[in-house]
Protein backbone atom coordinates (compact mmCIF):
# COMPACT_ATOMS: atom_id res chain seq x y z
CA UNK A 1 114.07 -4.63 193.88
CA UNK A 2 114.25 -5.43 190.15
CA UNK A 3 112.86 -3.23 187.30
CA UNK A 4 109.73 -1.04 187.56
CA UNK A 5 107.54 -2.09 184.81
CA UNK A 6 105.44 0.05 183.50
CA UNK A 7 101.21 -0.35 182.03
CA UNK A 8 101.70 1.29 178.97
CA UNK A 9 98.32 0.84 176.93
CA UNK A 10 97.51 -1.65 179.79
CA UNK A 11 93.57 -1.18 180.50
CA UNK A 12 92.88 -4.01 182.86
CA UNK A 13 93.63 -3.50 186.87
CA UNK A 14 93.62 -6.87 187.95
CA UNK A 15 96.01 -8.27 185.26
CA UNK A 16 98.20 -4.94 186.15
CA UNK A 17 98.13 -6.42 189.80
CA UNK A 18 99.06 -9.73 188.59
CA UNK A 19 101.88 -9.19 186.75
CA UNK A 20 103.76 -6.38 189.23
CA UNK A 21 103.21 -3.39 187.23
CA UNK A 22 103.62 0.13 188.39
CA UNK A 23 100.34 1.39 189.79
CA UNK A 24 99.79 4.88 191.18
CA UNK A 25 96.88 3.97 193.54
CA UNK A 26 93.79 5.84 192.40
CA UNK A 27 90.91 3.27 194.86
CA UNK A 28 90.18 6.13 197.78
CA UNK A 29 88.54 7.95 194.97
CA UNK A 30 86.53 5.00 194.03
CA UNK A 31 86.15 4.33 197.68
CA UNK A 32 84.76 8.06 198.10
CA UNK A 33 81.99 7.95 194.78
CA UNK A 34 80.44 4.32 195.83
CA UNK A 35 80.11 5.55 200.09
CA UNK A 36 79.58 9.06 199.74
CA UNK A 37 76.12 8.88 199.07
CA UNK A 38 75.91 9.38 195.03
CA UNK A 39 74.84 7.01 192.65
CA UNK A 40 75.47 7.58 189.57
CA UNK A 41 78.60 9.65 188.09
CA UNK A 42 80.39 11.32 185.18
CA UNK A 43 83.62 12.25 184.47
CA UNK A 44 85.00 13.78 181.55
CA UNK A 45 88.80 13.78 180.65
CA UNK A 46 90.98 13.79 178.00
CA UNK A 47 91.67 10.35 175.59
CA UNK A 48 94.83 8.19 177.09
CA UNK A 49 94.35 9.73 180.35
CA UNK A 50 93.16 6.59 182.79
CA UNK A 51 89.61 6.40 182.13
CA UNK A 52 89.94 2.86 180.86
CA UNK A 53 91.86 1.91 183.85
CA UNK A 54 89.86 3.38 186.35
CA UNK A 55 86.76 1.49 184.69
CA UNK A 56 88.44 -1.62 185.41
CA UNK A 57 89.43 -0.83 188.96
CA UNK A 58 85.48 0.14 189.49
CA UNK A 59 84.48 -3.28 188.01
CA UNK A 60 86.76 -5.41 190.40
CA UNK A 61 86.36 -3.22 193.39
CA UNK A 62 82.21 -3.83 192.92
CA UNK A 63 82.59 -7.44 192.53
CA UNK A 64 84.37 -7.90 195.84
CA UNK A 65 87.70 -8.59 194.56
CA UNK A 66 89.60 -7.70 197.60
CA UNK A 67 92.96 -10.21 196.65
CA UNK A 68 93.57 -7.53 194.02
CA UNK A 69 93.23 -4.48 196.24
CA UNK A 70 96.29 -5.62 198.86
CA UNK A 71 98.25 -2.96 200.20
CA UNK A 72 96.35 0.00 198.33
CA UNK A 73 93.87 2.78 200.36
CA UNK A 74 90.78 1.17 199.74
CA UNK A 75 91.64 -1.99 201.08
CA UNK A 76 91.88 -0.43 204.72
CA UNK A 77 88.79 1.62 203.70
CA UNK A 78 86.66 -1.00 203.29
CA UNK A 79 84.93 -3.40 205.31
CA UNK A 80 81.89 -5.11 203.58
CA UNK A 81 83.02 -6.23 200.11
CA UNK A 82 79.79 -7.23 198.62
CA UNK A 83 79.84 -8.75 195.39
CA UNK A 84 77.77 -6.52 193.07
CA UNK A 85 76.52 -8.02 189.29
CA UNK A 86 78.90 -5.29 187.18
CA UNK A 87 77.90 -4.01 183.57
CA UNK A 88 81.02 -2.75 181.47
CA UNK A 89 80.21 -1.47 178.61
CA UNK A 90 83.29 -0.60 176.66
CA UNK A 91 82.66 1.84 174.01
CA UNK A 92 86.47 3.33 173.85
CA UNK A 93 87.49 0.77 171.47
CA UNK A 94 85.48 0.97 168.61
CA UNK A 95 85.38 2.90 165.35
CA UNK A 96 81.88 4.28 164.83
CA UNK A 97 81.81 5.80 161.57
CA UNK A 98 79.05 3.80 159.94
CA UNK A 99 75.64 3.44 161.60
CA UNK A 100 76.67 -0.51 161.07
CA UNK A 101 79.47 -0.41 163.32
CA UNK A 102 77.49 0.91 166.21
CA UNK A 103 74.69 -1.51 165.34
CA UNK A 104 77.78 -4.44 165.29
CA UNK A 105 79.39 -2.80 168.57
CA UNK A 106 75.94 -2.69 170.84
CA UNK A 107 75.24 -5.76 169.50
CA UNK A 108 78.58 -7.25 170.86
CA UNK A 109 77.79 -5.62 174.15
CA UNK A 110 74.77 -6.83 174.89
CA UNK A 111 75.31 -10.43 173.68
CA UNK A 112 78.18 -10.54 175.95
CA UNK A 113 76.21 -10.24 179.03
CA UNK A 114 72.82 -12.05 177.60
CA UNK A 115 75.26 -15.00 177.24
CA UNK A 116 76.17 -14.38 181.23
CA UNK A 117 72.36 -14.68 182.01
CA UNK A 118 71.20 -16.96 180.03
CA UNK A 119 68.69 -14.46 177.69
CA UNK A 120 68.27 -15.35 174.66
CA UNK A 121 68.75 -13.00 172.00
CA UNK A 122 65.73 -11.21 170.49
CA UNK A 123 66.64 -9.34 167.67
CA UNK A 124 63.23 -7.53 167.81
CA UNK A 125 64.07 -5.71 170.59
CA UNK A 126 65.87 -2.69 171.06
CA UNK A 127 69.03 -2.05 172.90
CA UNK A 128 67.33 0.15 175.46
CA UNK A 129 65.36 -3.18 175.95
CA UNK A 130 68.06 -5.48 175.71
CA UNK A 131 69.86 -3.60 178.24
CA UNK A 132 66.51 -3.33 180.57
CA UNK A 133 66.34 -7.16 180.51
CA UNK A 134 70.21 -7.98 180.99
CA UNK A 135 69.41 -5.35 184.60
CA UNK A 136 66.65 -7.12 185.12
CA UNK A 137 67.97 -10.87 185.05
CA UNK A 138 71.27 -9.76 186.91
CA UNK A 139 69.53 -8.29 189.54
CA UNK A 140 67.12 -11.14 190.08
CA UNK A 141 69.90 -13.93 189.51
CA UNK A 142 72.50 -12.19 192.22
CA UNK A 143 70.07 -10.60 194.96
CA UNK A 144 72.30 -7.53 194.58
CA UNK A 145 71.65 -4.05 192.71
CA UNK A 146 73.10 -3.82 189.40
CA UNK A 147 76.63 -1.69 188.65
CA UNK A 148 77.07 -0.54 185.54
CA UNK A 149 80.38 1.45 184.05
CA UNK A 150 79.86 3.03 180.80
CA UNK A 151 83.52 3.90 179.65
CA UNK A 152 83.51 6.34 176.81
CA UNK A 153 79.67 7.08 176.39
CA UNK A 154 79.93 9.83 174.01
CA UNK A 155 82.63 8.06 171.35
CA UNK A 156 79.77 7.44 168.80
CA UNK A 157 78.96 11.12 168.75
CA UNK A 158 81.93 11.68 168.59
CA UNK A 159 82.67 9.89 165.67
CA UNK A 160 79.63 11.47 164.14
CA UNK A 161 80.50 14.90 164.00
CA UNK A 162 81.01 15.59 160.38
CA UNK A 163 77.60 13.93 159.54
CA UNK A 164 74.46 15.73 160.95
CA UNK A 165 72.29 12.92 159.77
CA UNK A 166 74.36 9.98 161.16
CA UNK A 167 74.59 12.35 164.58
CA UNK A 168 70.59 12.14 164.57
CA UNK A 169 70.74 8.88 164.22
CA UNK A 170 73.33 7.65 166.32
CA UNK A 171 71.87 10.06 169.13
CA UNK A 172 68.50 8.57 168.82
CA UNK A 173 69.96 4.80 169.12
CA UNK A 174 72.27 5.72 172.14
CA UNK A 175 69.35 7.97 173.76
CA UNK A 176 67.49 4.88 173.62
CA UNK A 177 70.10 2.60 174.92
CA UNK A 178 70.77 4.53 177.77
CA UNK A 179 67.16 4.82 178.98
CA UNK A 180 67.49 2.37 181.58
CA UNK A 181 69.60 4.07 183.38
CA UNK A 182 67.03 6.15 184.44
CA UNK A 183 64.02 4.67 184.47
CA UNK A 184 65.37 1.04 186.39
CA UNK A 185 67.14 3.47 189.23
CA UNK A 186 66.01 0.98 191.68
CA UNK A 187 67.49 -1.84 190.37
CA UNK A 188 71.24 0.40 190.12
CA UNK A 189 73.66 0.19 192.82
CA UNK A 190 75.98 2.75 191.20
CA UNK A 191 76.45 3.94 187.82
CA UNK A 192 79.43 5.66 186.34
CA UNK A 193 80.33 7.20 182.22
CA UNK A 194 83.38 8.38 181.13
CA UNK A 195 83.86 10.32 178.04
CA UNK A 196 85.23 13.62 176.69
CA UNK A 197 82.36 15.92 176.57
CA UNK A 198 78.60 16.41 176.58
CA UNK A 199 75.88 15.73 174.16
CA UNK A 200 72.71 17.69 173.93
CA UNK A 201 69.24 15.78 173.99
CA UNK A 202 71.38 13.00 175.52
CA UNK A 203 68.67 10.97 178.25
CA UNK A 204 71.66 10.67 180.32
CA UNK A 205 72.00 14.20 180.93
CA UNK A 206 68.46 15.62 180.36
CA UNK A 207 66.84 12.87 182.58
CA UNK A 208 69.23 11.55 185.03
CA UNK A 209 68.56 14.37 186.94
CA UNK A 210 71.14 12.70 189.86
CA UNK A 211 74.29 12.44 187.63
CA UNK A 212 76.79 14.05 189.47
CA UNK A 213 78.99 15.55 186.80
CA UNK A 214 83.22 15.30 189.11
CA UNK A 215 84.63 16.57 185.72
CA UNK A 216 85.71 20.31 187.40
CA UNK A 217 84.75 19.79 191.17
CA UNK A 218 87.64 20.39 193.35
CA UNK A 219 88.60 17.26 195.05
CA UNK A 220 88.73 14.76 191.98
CA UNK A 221 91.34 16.49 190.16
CA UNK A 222 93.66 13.89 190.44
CA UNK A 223 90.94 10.86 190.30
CA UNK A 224 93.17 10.40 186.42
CA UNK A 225 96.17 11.73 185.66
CA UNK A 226 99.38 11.98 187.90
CA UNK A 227 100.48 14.88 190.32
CA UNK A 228 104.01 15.32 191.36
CA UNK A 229 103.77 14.08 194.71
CA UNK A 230 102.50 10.55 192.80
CA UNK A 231 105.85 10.73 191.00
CA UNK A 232 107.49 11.27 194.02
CA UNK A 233 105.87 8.01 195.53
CA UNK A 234 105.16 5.82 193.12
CA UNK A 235 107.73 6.56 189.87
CA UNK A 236 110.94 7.69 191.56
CA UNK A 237 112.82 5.09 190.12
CA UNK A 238 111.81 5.91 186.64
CA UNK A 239 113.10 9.53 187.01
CA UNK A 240 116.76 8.51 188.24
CA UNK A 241 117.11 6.43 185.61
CA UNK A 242 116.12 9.29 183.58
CA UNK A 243 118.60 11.51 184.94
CA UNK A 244 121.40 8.84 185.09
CA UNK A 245 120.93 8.42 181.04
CA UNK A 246 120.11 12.07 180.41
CA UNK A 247 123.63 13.11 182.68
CA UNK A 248 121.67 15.22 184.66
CA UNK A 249 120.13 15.09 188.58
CA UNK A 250 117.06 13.89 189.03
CA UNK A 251 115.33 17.26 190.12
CA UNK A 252 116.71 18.49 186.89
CA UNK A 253 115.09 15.75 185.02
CA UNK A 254 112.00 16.33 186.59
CA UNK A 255 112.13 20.03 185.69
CA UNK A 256 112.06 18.60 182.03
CA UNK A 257 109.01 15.74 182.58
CA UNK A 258 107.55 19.21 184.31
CA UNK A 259 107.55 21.46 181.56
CA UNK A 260 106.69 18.52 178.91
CA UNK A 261 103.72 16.96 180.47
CA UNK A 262 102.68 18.77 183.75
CA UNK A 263 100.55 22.16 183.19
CA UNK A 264 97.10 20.39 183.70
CA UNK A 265 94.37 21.75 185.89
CA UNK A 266 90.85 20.39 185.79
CA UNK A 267 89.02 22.57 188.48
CA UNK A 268 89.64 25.86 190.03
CA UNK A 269 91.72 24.74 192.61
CA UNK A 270 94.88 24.17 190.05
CA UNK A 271 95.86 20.75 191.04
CA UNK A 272 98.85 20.48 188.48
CA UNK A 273 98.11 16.95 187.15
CA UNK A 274 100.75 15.12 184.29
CA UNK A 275 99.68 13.56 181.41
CA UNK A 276 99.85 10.15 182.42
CA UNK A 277 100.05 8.44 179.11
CA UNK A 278 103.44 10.26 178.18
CA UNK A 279 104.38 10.02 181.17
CA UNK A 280 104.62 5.81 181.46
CA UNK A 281 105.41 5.92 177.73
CA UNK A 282 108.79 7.86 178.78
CA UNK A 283 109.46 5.68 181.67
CA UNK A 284 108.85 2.97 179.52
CA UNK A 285 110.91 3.99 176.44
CA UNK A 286 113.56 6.19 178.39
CA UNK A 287 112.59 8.94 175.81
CA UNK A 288 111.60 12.48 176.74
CA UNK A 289 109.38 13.20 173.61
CA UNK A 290 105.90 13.62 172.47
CA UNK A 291 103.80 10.56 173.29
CA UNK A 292 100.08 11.77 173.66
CA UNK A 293 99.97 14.24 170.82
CA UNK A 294 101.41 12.09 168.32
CA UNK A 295 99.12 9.40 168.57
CA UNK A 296 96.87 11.18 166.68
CA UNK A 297 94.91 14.36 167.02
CA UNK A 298 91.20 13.10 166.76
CA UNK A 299 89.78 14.19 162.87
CA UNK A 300 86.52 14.99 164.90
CA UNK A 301 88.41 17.88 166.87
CA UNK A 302 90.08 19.29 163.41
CA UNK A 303 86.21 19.15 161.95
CA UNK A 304 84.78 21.40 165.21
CA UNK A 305 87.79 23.97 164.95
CA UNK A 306 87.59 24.08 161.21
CA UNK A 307 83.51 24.26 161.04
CA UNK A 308 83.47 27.69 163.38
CA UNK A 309 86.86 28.79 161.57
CA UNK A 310 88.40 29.26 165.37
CA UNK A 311 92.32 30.45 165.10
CA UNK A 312 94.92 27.75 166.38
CA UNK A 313 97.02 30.50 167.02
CA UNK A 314 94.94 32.20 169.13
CA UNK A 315 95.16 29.65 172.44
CA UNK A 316 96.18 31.51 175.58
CA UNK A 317 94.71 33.98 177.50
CA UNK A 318 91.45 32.79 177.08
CA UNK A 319 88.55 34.11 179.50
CA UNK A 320 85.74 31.68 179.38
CA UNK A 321 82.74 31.76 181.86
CA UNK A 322 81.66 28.78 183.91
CA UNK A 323 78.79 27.63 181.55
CA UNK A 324 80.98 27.78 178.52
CA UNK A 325 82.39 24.33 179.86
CA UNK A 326 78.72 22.85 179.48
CA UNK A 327 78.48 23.86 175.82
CA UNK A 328 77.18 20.87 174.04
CA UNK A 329 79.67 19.72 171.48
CA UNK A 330 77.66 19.39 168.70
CA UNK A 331 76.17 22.95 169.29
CA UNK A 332 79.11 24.87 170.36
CA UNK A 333 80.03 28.19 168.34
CA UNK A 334 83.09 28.17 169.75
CA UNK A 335 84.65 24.99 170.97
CA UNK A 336 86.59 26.00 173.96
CA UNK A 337 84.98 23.75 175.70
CA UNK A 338 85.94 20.69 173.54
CA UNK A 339 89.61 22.19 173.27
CA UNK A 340 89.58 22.04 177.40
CA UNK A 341 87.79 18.45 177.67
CA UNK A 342 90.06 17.07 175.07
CA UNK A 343 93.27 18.30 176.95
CA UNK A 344 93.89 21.17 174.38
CA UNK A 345 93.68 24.05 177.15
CA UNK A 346 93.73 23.99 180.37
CA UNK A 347 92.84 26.38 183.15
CA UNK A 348 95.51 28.50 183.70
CA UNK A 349 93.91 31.08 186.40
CA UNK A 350 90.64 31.77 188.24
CA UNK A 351 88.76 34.39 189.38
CA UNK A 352 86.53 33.75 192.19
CA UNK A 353 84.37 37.54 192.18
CA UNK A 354 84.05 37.60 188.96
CA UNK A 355 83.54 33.29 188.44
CA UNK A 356 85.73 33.84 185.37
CA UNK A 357 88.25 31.37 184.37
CA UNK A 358 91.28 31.87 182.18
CA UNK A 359 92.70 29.22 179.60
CA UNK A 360 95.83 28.14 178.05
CA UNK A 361 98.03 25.20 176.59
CA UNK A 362 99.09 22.75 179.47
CA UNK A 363 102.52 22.39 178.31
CA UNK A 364 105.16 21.88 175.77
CA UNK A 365 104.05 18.60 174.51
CA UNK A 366 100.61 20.03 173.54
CA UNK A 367 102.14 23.41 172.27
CA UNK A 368 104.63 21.87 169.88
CA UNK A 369 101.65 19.33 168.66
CA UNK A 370 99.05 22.27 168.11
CA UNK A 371 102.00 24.44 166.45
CA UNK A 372 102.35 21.14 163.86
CA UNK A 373 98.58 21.27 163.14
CA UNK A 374 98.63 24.91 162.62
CA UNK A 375 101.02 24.35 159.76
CA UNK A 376 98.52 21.75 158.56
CA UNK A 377 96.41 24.07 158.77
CA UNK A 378 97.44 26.98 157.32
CA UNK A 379 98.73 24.89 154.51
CA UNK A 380 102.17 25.41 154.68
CA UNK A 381 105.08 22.76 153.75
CA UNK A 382 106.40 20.36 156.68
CA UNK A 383 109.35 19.14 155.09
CA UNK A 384 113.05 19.76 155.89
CA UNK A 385 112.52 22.44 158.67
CA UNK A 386 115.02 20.59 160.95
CA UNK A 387 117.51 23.42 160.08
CA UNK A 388 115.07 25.84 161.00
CA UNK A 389 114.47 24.23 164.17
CA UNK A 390 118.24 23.65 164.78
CA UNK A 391 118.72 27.19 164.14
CA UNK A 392 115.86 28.04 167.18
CA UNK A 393 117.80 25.88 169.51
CA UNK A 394 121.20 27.90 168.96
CA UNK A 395 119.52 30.70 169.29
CA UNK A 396 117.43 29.64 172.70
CA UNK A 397 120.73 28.52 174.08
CA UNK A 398 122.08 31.85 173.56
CA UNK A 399 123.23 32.23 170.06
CA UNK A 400 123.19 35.13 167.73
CA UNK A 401 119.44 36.33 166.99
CA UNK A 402 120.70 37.63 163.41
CA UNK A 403 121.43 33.56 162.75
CA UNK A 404 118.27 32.24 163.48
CA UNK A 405 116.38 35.34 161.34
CA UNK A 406 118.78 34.79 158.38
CA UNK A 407 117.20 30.84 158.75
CA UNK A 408 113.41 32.47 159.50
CA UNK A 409 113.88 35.09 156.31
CA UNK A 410 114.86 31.95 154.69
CA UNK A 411 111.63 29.68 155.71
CA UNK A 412 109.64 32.16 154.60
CA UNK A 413 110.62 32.50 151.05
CA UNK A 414 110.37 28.53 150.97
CA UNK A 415 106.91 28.68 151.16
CA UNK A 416 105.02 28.46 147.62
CA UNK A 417 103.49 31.86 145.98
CA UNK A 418 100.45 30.15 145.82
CA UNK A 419 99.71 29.52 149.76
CA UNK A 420 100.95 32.76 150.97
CA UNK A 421 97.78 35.39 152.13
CA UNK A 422 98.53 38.93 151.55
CA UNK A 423 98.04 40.14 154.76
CA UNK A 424 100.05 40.06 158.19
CA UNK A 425 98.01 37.94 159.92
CA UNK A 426 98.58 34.83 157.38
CA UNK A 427 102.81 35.65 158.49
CA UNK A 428 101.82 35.99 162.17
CA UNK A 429 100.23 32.65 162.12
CA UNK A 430 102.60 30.95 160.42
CA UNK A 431 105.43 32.50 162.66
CA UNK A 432 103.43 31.42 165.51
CA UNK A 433 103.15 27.98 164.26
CA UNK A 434 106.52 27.62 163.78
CA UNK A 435 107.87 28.65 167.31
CA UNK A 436 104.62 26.77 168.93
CA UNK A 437 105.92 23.31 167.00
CA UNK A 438 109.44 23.71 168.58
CA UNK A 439 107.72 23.82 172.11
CA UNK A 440 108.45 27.31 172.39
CA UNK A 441 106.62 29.12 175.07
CA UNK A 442 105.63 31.98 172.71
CA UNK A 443 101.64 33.61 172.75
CA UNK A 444 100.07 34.83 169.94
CA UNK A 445 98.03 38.15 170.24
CA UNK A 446 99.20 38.75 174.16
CA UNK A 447 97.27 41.39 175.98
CA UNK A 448 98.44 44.23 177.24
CA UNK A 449 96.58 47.02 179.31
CA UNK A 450 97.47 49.05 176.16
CA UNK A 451 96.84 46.42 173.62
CA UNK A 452 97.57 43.26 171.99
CA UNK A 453 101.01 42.55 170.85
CA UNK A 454 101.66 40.39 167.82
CA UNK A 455 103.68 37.55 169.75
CA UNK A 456 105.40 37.31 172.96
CA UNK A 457 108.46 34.63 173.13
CA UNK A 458 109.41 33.43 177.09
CA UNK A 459 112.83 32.24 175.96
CA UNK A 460 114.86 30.72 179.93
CA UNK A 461 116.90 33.99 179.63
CA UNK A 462 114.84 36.91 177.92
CA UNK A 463 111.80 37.96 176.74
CA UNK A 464 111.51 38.96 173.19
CA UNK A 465 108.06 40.82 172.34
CA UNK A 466 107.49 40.56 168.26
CA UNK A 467 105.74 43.06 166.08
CA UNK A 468 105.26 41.88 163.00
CA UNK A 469 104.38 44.30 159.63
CA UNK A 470 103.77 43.22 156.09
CA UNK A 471 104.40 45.73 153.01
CA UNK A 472 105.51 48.89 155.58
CA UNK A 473 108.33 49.35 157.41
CA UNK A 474 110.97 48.13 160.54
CA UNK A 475 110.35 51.71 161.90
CA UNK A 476 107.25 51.32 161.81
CA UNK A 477 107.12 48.19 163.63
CA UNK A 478 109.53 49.88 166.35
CA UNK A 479 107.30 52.74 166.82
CA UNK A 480 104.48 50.76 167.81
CA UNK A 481 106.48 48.35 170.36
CA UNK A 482 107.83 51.88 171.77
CA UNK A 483 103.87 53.19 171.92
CA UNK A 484 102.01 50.78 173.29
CA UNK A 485 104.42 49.86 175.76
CA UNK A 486 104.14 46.39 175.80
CA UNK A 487 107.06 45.82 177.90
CA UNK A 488 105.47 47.61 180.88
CA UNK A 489 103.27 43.95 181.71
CA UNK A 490 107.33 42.05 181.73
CA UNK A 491 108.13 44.69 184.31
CA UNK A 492 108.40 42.69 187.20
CA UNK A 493 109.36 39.40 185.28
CA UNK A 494 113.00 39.38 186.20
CA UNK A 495 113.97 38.72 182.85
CA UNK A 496 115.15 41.05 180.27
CA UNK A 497 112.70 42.42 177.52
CA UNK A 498 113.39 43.08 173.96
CA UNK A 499 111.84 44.21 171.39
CA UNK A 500 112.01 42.97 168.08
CA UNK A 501 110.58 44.49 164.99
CA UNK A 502 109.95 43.00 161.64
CA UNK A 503 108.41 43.60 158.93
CA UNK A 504 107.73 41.22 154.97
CA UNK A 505 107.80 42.39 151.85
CA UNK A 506 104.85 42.47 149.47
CA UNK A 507 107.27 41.13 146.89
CA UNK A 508 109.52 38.69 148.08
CA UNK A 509 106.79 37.16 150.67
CA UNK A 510 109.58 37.55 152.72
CA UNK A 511 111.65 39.46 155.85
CA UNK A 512 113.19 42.30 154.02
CA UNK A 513 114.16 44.07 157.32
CA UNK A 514 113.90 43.70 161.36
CA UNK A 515 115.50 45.23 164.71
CA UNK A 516 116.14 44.32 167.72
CA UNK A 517 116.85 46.49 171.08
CA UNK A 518 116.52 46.27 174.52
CA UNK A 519 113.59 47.26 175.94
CA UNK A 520 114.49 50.86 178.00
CA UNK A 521 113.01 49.57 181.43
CA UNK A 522 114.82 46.25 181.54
């Protein structure tokens, strides 16, 4: 068996198949949407998390292309194999932030298939119409209903955010575009759009009244993404060589892929999925780092958070209800739903009286990537904190505590005069931000049947509950830790609490004092 080669940025399934990359088969879930009885789909998921892929698995599967589907589920799944006339309309790779580009990118899409049918291009027409005639012509020319995959509907939108007249716009032409689907229903064997979240006044949603949105149904969880048992199967090989360059055992390198890229749950039924893009990318590059993050968080999602002033810091524990996940993006007060379609939460629990869901961040990877923006954010210098961060890593490894708050006292007094808020949220933040970019597991404003303490660090061998005070006192910071009892939620943990107390001066802009004791019940 030679070397497992891995897809990485790979979008198309049947040269994947060709060339004898890895492929964690996905085709009983196609298999399921195109027999099940439903015609047209959506599924929402994060960016670099299979869509693309699954697209082009759709498109080949529809067009009979059994050769490519050897030895996978499908292929004993189905019998019939009829060649369907397929539609992809690939929206995922353009950059829409000119009404031009869309014009330049529709126009591409339709020509494409006009060319196929032999239409000839009438610029008088609209896309809506273009797309009505390309249905038309490929029904008529093939005998067969039309199939047509939409991957990344909503990326003009998205792309649109910051401009409430080009949104108009750009909704209006894309409203229009996708009219057909709707109103041709006849002519459609199966439809199916990917994307990251909904649009309001979107034809797609307000008039396709038999979309079946899969995004949070239990069942599809895994349609994208990878589960452990899919490692297990499919990726093995990739993890021992892991280990064998890492010096460690393979379950103890997948404790590390765990905590780095697992953590995802798209429904209620908390089907742990992996982030598949960083997942590959480490195969590929025999790194265990940040992949997804790092490509880029999306300006759009930076514009949301910043328009409705909603607190990085502030990620876990969450309680949303189920129609806060069909907040329209554009409309949203608070985008908690964006953060959880765009792989920024996650559900992290689920209460089925009360249909209340609690969120969180997935895993490190994301943690340590929102913990960078938040220093964005908030303004405060990136440079040379590798000391800092070496000084965490002593300290999580079970160094001396006084170290790493000699290196904290001194991070803080790095930071210019003219960035620093006078009040102990600004230091809570940035303290949170800090620990949250070193892919500690540490929660900002953690409830407590008696309150909310200021930060709560899960370090492997201790928990270490923070309360922070600016301009007063380390006593007084004790006293509170003491009062509220916020230890009393660890109880059962198995870990030991402690309590640490600190508090910043109003004149240095810096720790002036702190404490640290064992909690009394530990």
């Amino acid at each position: 068996m030679g070397t497992p080669r891995y897809p990485v940025g790979m979008q198309d399934f049947a040269r994947l198949r060709e060339t004898g990359m890895t492929y964690v088969d996905k085709t009983e879930f196609i298999y399921r949407m195109a027999n099940e009885g439903g015609e047209a789909y959506f599924l929402s998921r994060p960016r670099r998390f299979g869509k693309s892929l699954l697209v082009s698995t759709m498109r080949y599967y529809f067009e009979g292309r059994r050769d490519l589907f050897e030895g996978l589920a499908v292929d004993t799944l189905e019998t019939k194999w009829t060649c369907h006339p397929v539609l992809l309309l690939d929206l995922s790779r353009g950059k829409f932030e000119t009404l031009q580009h869309l014009h330049d990118v529709l126009g591409e899409q339709c020509r494409k298939y006009e060319a196929q049918y032999d239409l000839p291009v009438d610029p008088q027409l609209s896309y809506g119409a273009r797309l009505g005639r390309i249905i038309d012509r490929a029904a008529e020319a093939t005998g067969e209903r039309v199939v047509v995959l939409i991957d990344e509907y909503d990326a003009p939108m998205l792309d649109s955010l910051d401009d409430d007249t080009r949104l108009r716009q750009v909704r209006a032409i894309m409203r229009d575009f996708y009219s057909p689907l709707k109103a041709m229903a006849d002519k459609l064997r199966f439809v199916f759009l990917t994307g990251i979240t909904k649009f309001s006044q979107m034809s797609i949603f307000s008039e396709l009244n038999n979309l079946n949105n899969i995004s949070m149904v239990p069942g599809w969880d895994a349609i994208c993404g990878i589960t452990e048992d899919e490692i297990r199967r499919h990726m093995w090989r990739g993890v021992e060589d892991l280990a064998r360059l890492n010096g460690c055992s393979p379950e103890q390198m997948m404790d590390r892929l765990r905590e780095r890229y697992d953590g995802y749950h798209f429904s209620r039924a908390m089907v742990d999925i992996y982030n598949p893009f960083s997942l590959v990318k480490t195969f590929q590059n025999k790194e265990v780092i940040n992949h997804w993050f790092d490509t880029g968080t999306p300006t759009w999602l930076l514009g949301v958070m910043e328009k409705v002033n909603f607190e990085l810091n502030n990620l876990e524990g969450i309680v949303a209800e189920n129609e806060s996940f069909n907040a329209p993006a554009e409309r949203a007060a608070n985008p908690v739903a964006v953060l959880f379609q765009s792989g920024y939460l996650t559900i992290k629990g689920y209460d089925a009286e009360a249909d209340l869901y609690t969120l969180g961040v997935p895993n490190r990877e994301v943690r340590e990537g929102l913990g960078k923006a938040l220093i964005q954010y908030i303004n405060v210098p990136l440079d040379n904190r590798s000391w800092l961060r070496e000084g965490f890593f002593a300290f999580r490894r079970g160094g001396d505590i006084s170290d790493f708050m000699e290196l904290l006292k001194d991070f803080y007094a790095s930071i210019p005069y003219d960035i620093s808020n006078d009040n102990e949220r600004h230091y809570q933040a940035i303290l949170y931000a800090v620990l949250a970019s070193f892919g500690a597991d540490v929660t900002c404003e953690d409830r407590t049947s008696r309150g909310r303490a200021d930060l709560v660090l899960r370090l492997p061998d201790a928990i270490y509950i923070i309360e922070l005070k600016y301009g007063r006192s380390v006593a007084d910071a004790m006293e509170q830790l003491h009062r509220k009892d916020y230890a009393a939620k660890y109880a059962h943990d198995g870990r030991p609490v402690r309590l640490l107390g600190i508090n910043l001066s109003t004149e240095t802009r810096t720790i002036d004092g702190w404490q640290l004791e064992a909690n009394r019940n530990s």
